[in-house]
N, C-alpha and C. Protein backbone atom coordinates (compact mmCIF):
# COMPACT_ATOMS: atom_id res chain seq x y z
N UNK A 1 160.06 118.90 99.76
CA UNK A 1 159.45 119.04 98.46
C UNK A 1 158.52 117.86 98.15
N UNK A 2 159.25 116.46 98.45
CA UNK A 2 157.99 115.75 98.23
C UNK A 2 156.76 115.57 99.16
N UNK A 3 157.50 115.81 100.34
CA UNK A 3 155.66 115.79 100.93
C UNK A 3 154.52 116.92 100.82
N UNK A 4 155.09 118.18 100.06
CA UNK A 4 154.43 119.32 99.51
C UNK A 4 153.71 118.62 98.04
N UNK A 5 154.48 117.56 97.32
CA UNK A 5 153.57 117.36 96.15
C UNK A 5 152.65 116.09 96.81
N UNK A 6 153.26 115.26 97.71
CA UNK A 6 152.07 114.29 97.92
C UNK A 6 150.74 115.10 98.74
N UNK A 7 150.91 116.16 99.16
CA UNK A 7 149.81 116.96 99.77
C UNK A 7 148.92 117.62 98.90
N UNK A 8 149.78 118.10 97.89
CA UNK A 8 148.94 118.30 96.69
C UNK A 8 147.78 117.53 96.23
N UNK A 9 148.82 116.53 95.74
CA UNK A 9 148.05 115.80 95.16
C UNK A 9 147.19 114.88 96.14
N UNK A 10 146.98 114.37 96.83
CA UNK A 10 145.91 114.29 97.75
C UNK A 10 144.81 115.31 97.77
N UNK A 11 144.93 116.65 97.69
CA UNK A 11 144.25 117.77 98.12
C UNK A 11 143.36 117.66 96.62
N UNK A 12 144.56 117.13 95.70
CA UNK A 12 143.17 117.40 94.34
C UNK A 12 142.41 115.93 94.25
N UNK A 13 143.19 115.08 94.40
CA UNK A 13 141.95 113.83 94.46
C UNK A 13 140.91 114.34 95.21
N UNK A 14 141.04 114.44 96.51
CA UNK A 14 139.95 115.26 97.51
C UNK A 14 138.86 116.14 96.48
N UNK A 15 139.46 117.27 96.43
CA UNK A 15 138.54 118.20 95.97
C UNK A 15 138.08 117.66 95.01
N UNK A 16 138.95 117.29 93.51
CA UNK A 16 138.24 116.89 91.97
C UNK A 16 137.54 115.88 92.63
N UNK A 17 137.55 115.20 93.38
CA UNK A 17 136.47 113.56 93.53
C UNK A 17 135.27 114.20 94.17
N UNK A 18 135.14 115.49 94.80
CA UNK A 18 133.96 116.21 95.46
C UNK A 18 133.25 116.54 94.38
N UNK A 19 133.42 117.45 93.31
CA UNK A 19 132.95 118.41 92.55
C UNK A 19 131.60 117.95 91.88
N UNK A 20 130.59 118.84 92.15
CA UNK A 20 129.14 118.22 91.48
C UNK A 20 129.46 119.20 90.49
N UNK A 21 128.42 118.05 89.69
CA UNK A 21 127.57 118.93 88.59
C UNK A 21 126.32 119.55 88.82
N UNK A 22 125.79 120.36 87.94
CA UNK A 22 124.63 121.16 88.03
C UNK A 22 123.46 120.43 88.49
N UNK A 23 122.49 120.02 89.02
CA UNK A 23 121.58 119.15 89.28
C UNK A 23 120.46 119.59 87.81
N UNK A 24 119.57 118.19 87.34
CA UNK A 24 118.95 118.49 86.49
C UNK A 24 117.83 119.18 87.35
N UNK A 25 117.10 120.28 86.35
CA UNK A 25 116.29 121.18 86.97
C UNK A 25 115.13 120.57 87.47
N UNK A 26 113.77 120.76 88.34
CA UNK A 26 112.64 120.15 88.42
C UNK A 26 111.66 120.70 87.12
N UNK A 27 111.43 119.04 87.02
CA UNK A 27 110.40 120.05 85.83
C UNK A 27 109.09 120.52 86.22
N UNK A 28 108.94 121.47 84.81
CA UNK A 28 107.94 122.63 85.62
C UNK A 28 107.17 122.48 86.16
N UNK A 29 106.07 121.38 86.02
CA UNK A 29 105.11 121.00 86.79
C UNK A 29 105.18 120.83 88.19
N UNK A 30 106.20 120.56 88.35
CA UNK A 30 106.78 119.67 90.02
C UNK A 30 107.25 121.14 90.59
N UNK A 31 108.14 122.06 89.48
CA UNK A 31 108.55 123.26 90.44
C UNK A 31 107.53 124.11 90.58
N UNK A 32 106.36 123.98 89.80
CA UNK A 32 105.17 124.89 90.20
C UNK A 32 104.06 124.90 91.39
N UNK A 33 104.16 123.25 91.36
CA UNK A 33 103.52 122.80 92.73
C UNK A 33 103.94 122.68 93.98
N UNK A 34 105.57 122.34 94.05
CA UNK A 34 106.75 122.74 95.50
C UNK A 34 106.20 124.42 95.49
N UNK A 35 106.13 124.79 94.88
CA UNK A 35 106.62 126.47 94.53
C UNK A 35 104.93 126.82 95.59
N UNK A 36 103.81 126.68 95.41
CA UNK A 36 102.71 126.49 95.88
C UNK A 36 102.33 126.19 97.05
N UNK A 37 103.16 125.08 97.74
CA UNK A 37 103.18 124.22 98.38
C UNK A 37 103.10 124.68 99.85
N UNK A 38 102.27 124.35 101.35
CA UNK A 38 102.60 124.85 102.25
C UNK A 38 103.22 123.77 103.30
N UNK A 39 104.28 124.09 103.76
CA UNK A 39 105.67 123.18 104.15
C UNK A 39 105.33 123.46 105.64
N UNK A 40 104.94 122.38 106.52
CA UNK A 40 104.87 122.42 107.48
C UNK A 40 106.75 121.93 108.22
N UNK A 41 106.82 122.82 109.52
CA UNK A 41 108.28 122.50 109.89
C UNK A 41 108.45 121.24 110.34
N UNK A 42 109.40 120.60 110.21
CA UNK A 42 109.22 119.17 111.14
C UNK A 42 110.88 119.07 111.71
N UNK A 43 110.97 118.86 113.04
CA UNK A 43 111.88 119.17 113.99
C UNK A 43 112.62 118.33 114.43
N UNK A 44 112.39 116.80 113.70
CA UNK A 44 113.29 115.97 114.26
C UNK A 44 113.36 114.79 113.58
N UNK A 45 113.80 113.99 113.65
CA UNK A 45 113.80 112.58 112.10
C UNK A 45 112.25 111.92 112.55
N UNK A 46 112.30 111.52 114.06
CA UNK A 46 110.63 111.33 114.00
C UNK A 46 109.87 111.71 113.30
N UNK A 47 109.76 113.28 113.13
CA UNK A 47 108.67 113.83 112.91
C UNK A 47 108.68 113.52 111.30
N UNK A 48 109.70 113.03 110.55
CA UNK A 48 109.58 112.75 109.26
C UNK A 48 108.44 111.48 109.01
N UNK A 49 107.72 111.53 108.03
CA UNK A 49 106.39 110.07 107.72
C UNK A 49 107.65 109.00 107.21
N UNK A 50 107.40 107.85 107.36
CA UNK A 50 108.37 106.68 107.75
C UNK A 50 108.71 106.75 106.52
N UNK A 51 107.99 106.29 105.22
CA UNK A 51 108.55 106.51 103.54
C UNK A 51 109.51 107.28 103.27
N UNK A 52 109.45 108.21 104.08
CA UNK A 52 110.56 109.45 103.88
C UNK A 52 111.90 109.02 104.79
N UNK A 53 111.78 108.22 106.14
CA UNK A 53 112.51 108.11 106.39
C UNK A 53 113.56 106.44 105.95
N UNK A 54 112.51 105.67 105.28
CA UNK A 54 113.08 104.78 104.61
C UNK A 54 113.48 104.87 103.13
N UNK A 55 113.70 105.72 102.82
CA UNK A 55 114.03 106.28 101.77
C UNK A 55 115.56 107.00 102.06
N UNK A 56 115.51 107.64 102.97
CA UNK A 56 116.62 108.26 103.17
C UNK A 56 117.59 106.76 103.93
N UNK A 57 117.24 106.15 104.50
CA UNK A 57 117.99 104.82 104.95
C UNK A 57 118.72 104.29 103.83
N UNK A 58 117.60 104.61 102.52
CA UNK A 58 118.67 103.40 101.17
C UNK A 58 119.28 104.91 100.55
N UNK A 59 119.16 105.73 100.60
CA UNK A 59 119.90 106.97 99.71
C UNK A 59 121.41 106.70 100.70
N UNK A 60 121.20 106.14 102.11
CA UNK A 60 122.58 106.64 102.52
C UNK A 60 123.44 105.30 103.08
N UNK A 61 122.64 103.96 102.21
CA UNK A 61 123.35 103.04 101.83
C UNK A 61 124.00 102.24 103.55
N UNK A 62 122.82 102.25 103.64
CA UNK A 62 122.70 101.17 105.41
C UNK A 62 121.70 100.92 105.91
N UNK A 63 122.27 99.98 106.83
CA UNK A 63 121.08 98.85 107.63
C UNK A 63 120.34 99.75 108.48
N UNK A 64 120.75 101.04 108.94
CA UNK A 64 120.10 101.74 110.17
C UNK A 64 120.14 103.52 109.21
N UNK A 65 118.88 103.92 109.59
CA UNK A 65 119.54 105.52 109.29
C UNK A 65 120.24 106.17 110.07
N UNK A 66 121.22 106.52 109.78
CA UNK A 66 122.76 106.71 110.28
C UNK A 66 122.30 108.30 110.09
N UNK A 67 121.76 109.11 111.14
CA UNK A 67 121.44 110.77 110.82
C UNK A 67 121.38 111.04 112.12
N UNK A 68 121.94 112.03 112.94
CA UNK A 68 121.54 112.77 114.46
C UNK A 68 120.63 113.70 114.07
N UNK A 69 120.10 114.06 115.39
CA UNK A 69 119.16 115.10 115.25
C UNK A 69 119.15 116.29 115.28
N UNK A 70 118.78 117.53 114.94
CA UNK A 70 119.39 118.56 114.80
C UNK A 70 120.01 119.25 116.18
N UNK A 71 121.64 119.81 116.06
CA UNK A 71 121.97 120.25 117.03
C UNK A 71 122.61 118.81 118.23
N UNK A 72 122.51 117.71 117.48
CA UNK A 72 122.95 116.43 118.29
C UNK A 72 124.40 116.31 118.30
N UNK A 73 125.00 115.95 119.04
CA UNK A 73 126.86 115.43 118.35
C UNK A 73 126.88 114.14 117.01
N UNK A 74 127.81 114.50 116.23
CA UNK A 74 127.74 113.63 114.96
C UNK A 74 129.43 113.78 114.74
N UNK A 75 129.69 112.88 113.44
CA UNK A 75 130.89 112.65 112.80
C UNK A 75 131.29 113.72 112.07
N UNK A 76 131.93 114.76 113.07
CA UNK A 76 131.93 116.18 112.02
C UNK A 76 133.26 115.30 111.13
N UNK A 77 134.29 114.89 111.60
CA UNK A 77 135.79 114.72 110.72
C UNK A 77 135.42 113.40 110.77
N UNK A 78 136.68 113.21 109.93
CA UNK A 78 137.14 112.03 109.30
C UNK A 78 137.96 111.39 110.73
N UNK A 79 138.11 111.54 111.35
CA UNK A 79 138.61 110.93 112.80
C UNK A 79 137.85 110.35 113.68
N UNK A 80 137.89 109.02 113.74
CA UNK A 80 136.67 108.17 114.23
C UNK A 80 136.77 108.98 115.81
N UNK A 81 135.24 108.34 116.49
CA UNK A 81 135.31 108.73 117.81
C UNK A 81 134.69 107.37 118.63
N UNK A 82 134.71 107.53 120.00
CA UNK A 82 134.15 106.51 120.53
C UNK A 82 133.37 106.87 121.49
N UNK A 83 131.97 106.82 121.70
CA UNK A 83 131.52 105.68 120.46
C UNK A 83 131.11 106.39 119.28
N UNK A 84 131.01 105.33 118.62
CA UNK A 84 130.23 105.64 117.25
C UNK A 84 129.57 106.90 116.88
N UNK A 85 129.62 108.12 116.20
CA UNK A 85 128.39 108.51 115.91
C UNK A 85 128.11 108.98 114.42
N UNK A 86 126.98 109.52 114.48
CA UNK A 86 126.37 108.94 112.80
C UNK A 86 126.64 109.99 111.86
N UNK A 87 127.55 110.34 111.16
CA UNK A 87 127.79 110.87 109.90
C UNK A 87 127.20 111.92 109.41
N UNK A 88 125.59 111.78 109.72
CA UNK A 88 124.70 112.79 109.27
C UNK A 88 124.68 113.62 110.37
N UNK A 89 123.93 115.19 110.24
CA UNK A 89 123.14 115.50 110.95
C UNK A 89 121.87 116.27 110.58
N UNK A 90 120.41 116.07 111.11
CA UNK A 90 119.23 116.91 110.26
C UNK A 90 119.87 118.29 110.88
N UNK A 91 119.60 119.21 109.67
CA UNK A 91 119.59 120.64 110.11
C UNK A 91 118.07 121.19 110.26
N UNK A 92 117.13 121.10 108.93
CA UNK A 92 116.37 121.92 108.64
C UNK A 92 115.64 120.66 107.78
N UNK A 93 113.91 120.59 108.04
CA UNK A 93 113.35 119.72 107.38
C UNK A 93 111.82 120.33 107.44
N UNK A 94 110.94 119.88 106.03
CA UNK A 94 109.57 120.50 106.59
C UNK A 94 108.63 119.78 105.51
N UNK A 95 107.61 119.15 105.84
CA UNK A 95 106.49 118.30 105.15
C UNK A 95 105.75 119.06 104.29
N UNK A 96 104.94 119.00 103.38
CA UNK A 96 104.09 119.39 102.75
C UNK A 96 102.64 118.16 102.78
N UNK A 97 101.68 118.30 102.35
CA UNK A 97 100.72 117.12 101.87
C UNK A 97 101.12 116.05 101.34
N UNK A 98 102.10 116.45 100.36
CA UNK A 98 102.88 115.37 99.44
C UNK A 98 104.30 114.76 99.19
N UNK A 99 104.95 116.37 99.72
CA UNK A 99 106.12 116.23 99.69
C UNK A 99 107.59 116.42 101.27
N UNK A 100 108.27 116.02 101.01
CA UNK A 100 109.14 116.66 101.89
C UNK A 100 110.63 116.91 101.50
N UNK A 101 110.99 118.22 102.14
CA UNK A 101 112.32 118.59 101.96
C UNK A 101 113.47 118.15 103.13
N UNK A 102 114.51 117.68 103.15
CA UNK A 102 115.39 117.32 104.13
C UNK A 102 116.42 117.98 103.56
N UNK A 103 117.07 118.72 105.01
CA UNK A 103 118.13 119.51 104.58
C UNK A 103 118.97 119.10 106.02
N UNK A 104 120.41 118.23 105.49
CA UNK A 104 121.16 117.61 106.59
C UNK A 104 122.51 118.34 105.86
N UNK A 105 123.52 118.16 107.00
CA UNK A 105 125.23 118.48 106.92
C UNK A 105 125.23 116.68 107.05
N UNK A 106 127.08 116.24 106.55
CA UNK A 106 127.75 115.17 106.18
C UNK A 106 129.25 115.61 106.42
N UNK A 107 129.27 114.80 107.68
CA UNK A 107 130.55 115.06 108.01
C UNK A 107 131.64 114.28 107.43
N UNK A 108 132.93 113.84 108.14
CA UNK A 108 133.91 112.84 107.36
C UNK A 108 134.76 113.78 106.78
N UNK A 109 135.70 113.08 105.68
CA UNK A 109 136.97 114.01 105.18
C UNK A 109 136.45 115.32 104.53
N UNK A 110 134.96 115.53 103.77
CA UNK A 110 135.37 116.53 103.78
C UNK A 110 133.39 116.60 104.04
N UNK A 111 132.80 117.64 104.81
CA UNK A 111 132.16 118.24 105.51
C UNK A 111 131.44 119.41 104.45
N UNK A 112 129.81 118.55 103.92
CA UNK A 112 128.98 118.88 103.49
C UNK A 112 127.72 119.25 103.71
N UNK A 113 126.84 120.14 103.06
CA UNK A 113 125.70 119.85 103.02
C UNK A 113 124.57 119.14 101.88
N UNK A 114 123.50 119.14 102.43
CA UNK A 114 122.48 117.81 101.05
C UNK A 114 121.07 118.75 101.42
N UNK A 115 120.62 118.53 100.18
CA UNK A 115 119.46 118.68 100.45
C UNK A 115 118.39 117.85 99.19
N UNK A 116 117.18 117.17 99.96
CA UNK A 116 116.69 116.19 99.30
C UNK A 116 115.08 116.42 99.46
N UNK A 117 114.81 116.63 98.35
CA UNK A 117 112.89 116.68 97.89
C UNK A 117 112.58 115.36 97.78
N UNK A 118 111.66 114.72 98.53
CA UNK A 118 110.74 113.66 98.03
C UNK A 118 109.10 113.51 98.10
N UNK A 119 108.64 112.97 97.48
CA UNK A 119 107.61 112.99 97.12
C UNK A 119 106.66 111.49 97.89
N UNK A 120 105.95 111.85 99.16
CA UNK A 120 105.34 110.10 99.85
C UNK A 120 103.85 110.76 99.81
N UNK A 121 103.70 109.38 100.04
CA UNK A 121 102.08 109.64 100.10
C UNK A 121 102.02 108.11 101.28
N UNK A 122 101.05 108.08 102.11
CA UNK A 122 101.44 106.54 102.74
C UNK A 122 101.37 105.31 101.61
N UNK A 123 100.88 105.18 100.50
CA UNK A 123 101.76 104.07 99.44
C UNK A 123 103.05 104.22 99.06
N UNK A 124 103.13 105.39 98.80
CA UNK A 124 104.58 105.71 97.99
C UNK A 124 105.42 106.75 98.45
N UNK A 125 106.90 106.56 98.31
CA UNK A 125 107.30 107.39 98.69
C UNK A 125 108.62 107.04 97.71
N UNK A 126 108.99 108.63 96.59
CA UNK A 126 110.61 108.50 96.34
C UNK A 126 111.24 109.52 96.15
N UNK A 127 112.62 109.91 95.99
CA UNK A 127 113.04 111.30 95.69
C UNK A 127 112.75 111.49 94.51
N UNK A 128 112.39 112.69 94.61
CA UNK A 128 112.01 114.02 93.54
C UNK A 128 113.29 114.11 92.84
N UNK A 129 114.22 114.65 93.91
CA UNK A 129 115.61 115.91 93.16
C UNK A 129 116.47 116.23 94.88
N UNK A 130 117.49 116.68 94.36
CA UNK A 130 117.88 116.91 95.44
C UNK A 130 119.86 116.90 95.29
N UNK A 131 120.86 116.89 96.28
CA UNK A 131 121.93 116.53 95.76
C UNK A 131 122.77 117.89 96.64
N UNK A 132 123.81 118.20 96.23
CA UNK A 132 124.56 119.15 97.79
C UNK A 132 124.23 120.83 97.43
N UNK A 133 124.17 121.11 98.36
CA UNK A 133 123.59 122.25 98.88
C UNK A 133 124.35 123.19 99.63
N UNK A 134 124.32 124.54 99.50
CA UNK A 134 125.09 125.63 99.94
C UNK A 134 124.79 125.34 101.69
N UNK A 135 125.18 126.10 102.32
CA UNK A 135 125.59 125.95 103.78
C UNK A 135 124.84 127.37 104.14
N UNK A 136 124.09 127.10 105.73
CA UNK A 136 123.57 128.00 106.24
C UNK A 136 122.22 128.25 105.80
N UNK A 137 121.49 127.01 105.17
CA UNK A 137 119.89 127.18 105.17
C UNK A 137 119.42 126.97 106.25
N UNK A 138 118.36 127.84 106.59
CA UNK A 138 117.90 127.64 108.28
C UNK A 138 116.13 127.59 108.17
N UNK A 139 115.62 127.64 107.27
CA UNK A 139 114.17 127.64 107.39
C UNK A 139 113.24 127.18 105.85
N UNK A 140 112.47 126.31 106.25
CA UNK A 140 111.50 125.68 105.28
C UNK A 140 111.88 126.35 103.51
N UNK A 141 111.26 127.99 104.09
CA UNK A 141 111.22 128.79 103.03
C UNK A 141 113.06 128.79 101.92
N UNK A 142 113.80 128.82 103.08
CA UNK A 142 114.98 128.62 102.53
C UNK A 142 115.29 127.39 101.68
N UNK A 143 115.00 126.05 102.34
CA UNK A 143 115.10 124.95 101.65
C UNK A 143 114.38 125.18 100.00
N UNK A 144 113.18 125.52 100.27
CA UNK A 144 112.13 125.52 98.77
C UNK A 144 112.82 126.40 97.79
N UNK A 145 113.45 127.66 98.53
CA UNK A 145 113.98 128.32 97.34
C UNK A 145 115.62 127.92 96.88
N UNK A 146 115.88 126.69 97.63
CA UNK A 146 117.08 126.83 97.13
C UNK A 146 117.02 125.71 95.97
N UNK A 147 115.57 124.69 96.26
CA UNK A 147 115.56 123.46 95.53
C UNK A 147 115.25 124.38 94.20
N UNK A 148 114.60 125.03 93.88
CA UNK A 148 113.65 125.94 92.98
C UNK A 148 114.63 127.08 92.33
N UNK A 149 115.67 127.51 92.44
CA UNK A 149 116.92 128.49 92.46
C UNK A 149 117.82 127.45 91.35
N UNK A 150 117.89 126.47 91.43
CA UNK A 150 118.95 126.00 90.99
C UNK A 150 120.40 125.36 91.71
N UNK A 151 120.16 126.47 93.29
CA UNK A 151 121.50 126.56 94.39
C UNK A 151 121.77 124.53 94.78
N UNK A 152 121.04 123.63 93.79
CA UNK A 152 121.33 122.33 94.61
C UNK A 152 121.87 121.88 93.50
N UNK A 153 123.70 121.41 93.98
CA UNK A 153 124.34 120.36 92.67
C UNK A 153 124.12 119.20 92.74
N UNK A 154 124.35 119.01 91.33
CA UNK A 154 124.08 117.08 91.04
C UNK A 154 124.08 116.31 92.50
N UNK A 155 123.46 115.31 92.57
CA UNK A 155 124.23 114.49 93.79
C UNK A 155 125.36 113.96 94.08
N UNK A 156 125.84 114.31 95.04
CA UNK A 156 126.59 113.99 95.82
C UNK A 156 127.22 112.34 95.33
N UNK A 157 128.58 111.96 95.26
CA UNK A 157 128.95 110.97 94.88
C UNK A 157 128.29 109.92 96.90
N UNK A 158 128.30 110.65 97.62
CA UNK A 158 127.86 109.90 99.02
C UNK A 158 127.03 110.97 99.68
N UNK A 159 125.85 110.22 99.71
CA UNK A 159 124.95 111.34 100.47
C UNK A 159 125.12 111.34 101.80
């Protein structure tokens, strides 16, 4: 009996400490122009413009961007491995003129997805919107409608 309630209760710290909120919506201007927008595919963290990828370096709170490449081995569980590998993985990503969408899984105790709009230009580069994301987006078009849908909650307490 008690290790049925300490499982419990573990199971709800777990889950209640997951739970997003609604993400605030894009405003209209920004969802009219994503909405417009033609999203070229980009296939690998290389292929991301560096702003975008130093950006995602401080969203995920380290010295190195800690992301495999799509289809790479990564940290699906919470059970270290040896060696090392990186937490993230890109699934699905695609540029625009201005903007870009990144759509990665997050492995560890409990095994997510993210998806993140930002906005670079070679001066600037920062997130738009973005925050966790339903499972099984597989293409540009998918990402845009899910940022634009509403389907992305608040962020993630760890991206």
């Amino acid at each position: 009996m008690t290790s049925c309630l300490i499982a419990l209760s573990l199971w709800l710290i777990v889950t209640g400490g997951s739970q997003a909120t609604d993400a605030a919506p894009l405003p209209a201007a920004l969802r009219a122009h994503v909405q417009g927008e033609r999203f070229g595919i980009v296939t690998s963290i290389r292929g991301l413009p560096l702003g975008v990828r130093d950006q995602l370096q401080k969203l995920f709170g380290g010295g190195t961007l800690d992301i495999a490449e799509p289809g790479a081995a990564f940290q699906v569980t919470d059970v270290m491995v040896t060696p090392r590998l990186p937490i993230r993985r890109l699934v699905a990503a695609g540029c625009s003129a201005d903007h870009c969408l990144v759509y990665y899984e997050r492995g560890g105790i409990a095994h997510t997805w993210h998806l993140a709009l930002f906005y670079w230009t070679p001066g600037a580069t920062r997130l738009e919107g973005g925050g966790m994301a339903p499972w099984g987006l597989a293409s540009v078009d998918d990402l845009r409608s899910a940022i634009l849908s509403g389907a992305i909650k608040g962020a993630a307490k760890n991206w």
